[in-house]
C-alpha atoms as a PDB file:
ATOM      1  CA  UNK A   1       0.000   0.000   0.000  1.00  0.00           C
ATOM      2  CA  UNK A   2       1.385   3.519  -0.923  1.00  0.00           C
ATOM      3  CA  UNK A   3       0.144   6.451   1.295  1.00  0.00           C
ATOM      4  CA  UNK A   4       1.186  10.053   0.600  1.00  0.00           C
ATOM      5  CA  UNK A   5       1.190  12.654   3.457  1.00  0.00           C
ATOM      6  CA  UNK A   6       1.010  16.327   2.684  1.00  0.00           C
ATOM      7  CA  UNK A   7       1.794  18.560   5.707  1.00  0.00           C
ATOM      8  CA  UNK A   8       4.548  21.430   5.999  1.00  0.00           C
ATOM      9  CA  UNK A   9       5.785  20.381   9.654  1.00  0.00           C
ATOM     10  CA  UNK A  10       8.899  18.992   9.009  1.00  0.00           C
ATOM     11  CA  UNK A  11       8.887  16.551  12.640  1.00  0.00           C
ATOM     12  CA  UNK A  12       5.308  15.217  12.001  1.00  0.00           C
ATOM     13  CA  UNK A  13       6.200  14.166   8.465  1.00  0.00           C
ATOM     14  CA  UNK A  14       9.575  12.845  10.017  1.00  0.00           C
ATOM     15  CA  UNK A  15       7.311  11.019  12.457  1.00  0.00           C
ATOM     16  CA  UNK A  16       4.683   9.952  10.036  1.00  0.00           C
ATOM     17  CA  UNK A  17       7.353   8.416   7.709  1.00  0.00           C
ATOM     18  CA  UNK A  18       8.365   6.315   9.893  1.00  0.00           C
ATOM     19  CA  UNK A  19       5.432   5.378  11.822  1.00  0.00           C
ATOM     20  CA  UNK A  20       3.794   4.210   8.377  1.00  0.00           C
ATOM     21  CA  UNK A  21       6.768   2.515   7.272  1.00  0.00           C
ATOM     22  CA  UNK A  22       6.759   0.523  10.450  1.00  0.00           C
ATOM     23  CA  UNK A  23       3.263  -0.767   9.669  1.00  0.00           C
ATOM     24  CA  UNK A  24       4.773  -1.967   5.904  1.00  0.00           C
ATOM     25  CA  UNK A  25       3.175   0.623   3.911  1.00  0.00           C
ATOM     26  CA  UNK A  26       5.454   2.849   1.127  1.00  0.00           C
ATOM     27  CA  UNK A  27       5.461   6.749   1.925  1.00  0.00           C
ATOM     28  CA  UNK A  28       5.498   9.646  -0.231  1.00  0.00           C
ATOM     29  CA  UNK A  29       6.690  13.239   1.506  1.00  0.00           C
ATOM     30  CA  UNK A  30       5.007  16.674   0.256  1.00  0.00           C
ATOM     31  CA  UNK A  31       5.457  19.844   2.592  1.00  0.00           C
ATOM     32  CA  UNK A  32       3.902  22.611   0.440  1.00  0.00           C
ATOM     33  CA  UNK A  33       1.104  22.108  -1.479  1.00  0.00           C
ATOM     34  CA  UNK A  34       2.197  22.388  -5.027  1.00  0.00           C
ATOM     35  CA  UNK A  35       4.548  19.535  -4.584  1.00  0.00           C
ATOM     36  CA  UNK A  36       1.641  17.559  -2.363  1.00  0.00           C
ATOM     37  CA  UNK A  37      -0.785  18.084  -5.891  1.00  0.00           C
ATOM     38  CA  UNK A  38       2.100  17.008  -8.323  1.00  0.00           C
ATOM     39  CA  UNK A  39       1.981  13.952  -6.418  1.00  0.00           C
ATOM     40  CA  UNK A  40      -1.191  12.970  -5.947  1.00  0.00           C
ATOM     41  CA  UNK A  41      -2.066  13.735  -9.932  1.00  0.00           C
ATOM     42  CA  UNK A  42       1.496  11.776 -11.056  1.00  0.00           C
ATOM     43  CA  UNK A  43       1.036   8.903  -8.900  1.00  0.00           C
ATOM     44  CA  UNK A  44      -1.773   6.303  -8.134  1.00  0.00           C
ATOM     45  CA  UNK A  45      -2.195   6.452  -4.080  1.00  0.00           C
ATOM     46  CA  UNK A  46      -3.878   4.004  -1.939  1.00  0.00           C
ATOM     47  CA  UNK A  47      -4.734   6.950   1.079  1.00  0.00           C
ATOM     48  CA  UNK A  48      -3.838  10.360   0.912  1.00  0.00           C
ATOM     49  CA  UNK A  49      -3.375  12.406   4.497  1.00  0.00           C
ATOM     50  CA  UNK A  50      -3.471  15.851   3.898  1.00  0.00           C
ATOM     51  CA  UNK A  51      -3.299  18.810   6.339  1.00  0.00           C
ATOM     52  CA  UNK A  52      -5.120  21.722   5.530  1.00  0.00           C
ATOM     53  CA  UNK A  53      -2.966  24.487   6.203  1.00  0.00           C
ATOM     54  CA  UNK A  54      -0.209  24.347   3.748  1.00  0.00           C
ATOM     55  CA  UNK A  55       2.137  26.607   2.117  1.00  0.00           C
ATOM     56  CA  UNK A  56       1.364  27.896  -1.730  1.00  0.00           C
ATOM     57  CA  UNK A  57      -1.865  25.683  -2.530  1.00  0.00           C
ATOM     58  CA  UNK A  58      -4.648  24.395   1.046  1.00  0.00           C
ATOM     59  CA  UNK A  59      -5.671  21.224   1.684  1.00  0.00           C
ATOM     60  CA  UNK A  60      -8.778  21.942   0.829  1.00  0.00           C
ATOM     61  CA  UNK A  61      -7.622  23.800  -2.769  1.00  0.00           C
ATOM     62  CA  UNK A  62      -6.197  20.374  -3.272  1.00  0.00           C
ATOM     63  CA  UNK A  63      -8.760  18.312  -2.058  1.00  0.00           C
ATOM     64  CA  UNK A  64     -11.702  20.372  -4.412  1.00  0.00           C
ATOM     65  CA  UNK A  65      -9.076  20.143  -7.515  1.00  0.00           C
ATOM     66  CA  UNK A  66      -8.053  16.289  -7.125  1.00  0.00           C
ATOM     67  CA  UNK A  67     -12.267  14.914  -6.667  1.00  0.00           C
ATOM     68  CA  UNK A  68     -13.117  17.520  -9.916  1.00  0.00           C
ATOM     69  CA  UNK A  69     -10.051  15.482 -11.746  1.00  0.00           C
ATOM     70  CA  UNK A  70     -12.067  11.853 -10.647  1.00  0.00           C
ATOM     71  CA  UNK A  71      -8.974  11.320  -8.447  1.00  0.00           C
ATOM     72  CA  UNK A  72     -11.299   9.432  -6.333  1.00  0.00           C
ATOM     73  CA  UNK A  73      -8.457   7.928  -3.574  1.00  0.00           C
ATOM     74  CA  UNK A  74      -9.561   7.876   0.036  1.00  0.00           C
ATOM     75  CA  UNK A  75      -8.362  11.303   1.375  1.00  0.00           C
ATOM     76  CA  UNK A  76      -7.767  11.855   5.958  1.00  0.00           C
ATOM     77  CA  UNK A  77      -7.583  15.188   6.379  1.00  0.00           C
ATOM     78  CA  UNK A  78      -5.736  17.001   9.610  1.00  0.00           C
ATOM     79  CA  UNK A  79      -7.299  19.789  10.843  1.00  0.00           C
ATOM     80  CA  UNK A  80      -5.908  22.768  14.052  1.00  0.00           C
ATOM     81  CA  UNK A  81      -7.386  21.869  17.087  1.00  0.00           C
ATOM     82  CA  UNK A  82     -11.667  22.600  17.036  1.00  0.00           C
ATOM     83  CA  UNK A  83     -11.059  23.758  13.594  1.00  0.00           C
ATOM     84  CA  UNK A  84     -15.280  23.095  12.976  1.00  0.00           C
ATOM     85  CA  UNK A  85     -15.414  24.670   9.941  1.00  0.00           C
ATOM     86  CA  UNK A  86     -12.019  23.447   8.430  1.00  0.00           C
ATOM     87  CA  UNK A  87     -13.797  19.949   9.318  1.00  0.00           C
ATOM     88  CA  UNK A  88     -17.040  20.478   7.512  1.00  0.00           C
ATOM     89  CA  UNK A  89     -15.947  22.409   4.600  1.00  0.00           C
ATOM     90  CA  UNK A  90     -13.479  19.061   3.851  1.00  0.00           C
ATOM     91  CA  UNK A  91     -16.220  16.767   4.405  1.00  0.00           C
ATOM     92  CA  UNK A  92     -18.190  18.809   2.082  1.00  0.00           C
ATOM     93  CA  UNK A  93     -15.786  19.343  -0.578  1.00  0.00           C
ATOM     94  CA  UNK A  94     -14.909  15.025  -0.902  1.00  0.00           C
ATOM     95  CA  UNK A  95     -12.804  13.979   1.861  1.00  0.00           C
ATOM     96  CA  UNK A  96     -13.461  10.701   3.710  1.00  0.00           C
ATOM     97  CA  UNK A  97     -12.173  10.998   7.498  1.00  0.00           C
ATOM     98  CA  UNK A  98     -10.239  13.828   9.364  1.00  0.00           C
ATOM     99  CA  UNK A  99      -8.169  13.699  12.486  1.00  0.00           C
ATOM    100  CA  UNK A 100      -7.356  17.066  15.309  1.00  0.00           C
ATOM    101  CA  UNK A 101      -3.889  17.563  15.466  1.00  0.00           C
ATOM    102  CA  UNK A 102      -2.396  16.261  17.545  1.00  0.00           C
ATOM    103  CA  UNK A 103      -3.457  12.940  17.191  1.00  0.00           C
ATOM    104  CA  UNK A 104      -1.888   9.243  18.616  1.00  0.00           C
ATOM    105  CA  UNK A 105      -0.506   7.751  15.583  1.00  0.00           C
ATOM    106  CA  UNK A 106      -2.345   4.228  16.776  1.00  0.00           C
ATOM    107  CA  UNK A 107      -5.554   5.534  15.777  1.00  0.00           C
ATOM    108  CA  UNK A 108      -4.222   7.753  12.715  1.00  0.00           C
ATOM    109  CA  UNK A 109      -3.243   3.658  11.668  1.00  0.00           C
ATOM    110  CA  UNK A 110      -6.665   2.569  12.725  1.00  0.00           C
ATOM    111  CA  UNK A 111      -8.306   4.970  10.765  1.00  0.00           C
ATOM    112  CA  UNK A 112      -6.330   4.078   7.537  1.00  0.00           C
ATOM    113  CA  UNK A 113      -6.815   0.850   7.692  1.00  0.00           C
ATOM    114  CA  UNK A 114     -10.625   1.362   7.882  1.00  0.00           C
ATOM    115  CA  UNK A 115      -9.791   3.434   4.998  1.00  0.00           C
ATOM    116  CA  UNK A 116      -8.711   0.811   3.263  1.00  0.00           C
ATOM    117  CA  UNK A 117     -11.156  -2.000   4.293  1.00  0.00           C
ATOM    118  CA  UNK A 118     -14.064   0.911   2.676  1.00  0.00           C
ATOM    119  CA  UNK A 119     -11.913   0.046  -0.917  1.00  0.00           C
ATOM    120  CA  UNK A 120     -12.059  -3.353  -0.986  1.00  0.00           C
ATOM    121  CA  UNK A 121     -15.083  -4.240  -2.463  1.00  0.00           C
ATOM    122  CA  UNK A 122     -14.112  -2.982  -5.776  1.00  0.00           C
ATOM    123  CA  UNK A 123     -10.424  -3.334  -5.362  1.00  0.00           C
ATOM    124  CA  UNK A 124      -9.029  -7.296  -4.741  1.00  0.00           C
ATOM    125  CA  UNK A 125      -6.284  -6.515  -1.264  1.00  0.00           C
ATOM    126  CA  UNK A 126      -4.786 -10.125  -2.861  1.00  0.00           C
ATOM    127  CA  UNK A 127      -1.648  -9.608  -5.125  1.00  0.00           C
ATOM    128  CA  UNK A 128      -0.775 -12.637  -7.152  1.00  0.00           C
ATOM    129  CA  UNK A 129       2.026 -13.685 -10.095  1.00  0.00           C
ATOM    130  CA  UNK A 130       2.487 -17.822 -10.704  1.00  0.00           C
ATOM    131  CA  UNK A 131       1.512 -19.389  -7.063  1.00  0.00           C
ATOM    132  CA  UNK A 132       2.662 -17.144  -4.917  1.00  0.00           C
ATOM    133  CA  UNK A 133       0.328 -14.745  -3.333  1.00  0.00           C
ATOM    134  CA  UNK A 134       0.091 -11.148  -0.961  1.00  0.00           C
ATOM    135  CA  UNK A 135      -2.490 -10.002   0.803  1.00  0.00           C
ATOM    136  CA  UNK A 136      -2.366  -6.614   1.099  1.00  0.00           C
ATOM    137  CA  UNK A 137      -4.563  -5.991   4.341  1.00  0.00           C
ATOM    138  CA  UNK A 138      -3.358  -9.396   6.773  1.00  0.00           C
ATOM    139  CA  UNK A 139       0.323  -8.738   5.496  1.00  0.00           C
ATOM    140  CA  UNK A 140       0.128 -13.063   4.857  1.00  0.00           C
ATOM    141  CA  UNK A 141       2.167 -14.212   1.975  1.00  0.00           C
ATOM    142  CA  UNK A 142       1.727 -17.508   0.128  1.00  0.00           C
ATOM    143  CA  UNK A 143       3.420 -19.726  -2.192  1.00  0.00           C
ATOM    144  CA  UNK A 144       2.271 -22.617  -3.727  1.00  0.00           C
ATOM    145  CA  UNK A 145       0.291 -23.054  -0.508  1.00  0.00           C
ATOM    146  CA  UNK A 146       3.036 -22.634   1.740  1.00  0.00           C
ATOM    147  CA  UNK A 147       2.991 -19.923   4.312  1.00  0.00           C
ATOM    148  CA  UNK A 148       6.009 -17.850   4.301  1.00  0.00           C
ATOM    149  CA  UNK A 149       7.499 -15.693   7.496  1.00  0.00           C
ATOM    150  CA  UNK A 150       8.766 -12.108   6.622  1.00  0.00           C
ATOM    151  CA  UNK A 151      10.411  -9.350   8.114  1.00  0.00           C
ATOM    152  CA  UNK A 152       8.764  -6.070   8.134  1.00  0.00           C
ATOM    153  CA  UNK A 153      11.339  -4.616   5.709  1.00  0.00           C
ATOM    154  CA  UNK A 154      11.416  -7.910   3.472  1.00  0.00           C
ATOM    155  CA  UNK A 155       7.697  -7.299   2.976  1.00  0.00           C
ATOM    156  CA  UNK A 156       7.542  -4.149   2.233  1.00  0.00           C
ATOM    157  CA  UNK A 157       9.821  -4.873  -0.288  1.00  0.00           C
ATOM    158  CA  UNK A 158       7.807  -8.006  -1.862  1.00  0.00           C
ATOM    159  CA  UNK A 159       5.063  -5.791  -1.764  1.00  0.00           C
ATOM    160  CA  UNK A 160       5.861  -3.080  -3.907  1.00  0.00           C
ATOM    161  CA  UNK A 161       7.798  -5.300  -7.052  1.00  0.00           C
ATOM    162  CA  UNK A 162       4.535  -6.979  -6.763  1.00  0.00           C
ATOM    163  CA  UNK A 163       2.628  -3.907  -6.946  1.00  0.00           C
ATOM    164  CA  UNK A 164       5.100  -3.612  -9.866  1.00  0.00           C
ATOM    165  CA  UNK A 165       5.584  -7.077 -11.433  1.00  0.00           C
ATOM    166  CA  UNK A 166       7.083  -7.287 -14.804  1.00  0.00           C
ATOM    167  CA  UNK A 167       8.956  -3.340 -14.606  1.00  0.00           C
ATOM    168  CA  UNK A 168      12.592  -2.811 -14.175  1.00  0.00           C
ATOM    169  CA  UNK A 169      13.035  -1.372 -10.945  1.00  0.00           C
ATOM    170  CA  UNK A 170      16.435   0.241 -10.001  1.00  0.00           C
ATOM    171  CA  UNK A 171      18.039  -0.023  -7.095  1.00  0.00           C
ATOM    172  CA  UNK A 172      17.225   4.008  -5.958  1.00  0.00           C
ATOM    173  CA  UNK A 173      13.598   3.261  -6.579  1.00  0.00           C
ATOM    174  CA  UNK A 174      13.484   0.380  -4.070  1.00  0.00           C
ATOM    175  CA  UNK A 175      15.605   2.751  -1.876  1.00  0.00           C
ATOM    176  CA  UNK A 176      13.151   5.840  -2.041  1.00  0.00           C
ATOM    177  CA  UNK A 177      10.455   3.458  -2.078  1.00  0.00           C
ATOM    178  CA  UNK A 178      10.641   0.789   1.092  1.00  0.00           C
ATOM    179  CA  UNK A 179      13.456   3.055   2.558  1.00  0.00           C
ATOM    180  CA  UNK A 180      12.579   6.201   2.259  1.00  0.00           C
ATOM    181  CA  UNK A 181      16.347   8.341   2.079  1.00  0.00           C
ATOM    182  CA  UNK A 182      18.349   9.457  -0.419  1.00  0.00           C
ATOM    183  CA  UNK A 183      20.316   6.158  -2.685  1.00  0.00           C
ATOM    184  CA  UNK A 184      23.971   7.081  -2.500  1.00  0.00           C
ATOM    185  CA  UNK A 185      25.026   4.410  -5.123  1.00  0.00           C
ATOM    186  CA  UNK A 186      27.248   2.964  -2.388  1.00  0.00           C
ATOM    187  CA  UNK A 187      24.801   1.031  -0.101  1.00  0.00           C
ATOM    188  CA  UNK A 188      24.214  -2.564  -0.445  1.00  0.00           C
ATOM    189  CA  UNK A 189      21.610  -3.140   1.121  1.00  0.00           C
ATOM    190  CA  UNK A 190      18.900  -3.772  -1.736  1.00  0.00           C
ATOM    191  CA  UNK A 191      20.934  -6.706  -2.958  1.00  0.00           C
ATOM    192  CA  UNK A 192      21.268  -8.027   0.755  1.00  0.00           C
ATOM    193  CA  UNK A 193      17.147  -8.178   1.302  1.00  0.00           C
ATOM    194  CA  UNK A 194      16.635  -9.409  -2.643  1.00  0.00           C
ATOM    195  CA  UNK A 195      18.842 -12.460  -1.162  1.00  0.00           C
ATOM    196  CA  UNK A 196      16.594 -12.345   1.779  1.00  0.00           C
ATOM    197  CA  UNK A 197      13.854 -12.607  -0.340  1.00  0.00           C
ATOM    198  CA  UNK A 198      15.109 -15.659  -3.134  1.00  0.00           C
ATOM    199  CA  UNK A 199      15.594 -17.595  -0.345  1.00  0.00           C
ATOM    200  CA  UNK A 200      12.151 -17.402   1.323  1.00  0.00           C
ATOM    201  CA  UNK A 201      10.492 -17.369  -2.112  1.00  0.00           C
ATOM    202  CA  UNK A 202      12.408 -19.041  -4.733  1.00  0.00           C
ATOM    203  CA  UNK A 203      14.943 -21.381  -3.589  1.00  0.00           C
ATOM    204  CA  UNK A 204      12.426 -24.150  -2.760  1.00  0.00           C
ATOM    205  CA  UNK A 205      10.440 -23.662  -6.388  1.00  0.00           C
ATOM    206  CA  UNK A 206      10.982 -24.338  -9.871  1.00  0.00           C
ATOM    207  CA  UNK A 207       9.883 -21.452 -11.011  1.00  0.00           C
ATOM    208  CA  UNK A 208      12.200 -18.315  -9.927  1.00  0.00           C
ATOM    209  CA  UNK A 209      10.708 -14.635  -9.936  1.00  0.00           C
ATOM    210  CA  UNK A 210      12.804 -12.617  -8.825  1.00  0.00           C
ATOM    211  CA  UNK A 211      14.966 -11.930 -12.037  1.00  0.00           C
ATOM    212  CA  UNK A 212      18.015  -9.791 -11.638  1.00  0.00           C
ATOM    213  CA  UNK A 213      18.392  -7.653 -14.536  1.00  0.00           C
ATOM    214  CA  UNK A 214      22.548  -6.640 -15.161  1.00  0.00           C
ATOM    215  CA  UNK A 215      23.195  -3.040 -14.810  1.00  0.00           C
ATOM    216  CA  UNK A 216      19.433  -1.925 -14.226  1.00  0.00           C
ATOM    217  CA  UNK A 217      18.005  -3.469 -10.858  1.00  0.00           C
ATOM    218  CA  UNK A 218      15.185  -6.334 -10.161  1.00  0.00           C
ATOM    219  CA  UNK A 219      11.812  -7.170 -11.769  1.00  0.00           C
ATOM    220  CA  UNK A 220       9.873  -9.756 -10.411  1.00  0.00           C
ATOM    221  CA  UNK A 221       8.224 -11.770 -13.131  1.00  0.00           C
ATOM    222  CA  UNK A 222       7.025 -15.408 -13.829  1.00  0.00           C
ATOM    223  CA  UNK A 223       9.182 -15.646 -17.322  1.00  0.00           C
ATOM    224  CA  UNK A 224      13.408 -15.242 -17.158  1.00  0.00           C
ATOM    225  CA  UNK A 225      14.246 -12.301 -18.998  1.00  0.00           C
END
């Protein structure tokens, strides 16, 4: 699951970033709201949390632009403390939930997850190439029947080449992606958790997916390269 936040105080998005990486999901940064719109009209989002007082564009600017667009992704909006009319006016204008800063981050996670469960009818939470399968929601991975035990880390990174099966992904977009700081070109530590990975979910099948592909990155796919 991808999430972007959109808020201009550099220690909650510090703190949000984290917090939502902990819980497995991938997390996109905007702290003004030109950038946070770039993003959410570039990218496909599974939540969107966006604060309402932002620098150069307002949440609710955003909000209003993204639903006339049929950008119809689940949006949590953070409002000032008894902000009624910030609250009302989002609710109004297309967003789904909204939280009083400041807020525990155990029910900010509670509330995205109901998010989430709200999409599911008409969006499958199962991702699935060959036999092995993801489930999105549980965090339970498959193969070929066969539970499998991963890490935190090691899922979030089976998670997104599944979200992406059969594209090239480089080594600074797994980085930015399930680590979330800047690739240095010096770090090994994508090829360390791709061995982490073949071992848990190739070595005992035929059929390998996790194709390395020489001077470009990783693509998971059913078919060698």
């Amino acid at each position: 699951m991808r999430i972007l936040v959109v808020d201009d105080e550099p220690y909650l998005t510090d703190l949000l970033n984290k917090a939502l990486k902990e819980e497995g999901y991938s997390v996109d940064i905007a702290q003004n709201g030109i950038d946070g719109m770039e993003c959410a009209k570039m990218n496909v989002y599974d939540v969107i949390i966006l604060d309402i007082m932002l620098p150069e564009i307002d949440g609710i600017q955003i909000l209003k632009n993204l639903r006339n667009m049929n950008i119809n992704t689940p949006i949590l909006m953070l409002t000032a403390k008894d902000a009624l009319d910030d609250k009302v006016k989002g609710l109004d204008t297309g967003a789904d939930d909204y939280m009083t800063k400041p807020f525990e981050l155990s029910e900010l996670t509670a509330r995205i997850r109901a998010l989430l469960r709200r999409e599911q009818p008409s969006k499958s939470p199962i991702l699935k190439i060959a036999d092995l399968e993801v489930n999105t929601l549980t965090h339970d991975v498959r193969r070929g029947g066969k539970t499998i035990t991963l890490t935190s880390k090691e899922y979030s990174l089976l998670e997104y080449m599944m979200r992406n099966s059969g594209r090239v992904l480089t080594r600074s977009q797994i980085v930015d992606h399930v680590w979330g700081y800047e690739f240095d070109g010096l770090s090994n530590i994508i090829d360390v958790y791709i061995r982490y990975l073949r071992k848990k979910i190739d070595d005992d099948f035929d059929i390998k997916l996790i194709q390395t592909i020489r001077g470009s990155g990783y693509c998971l796919k059913e078919t060698q390269l």
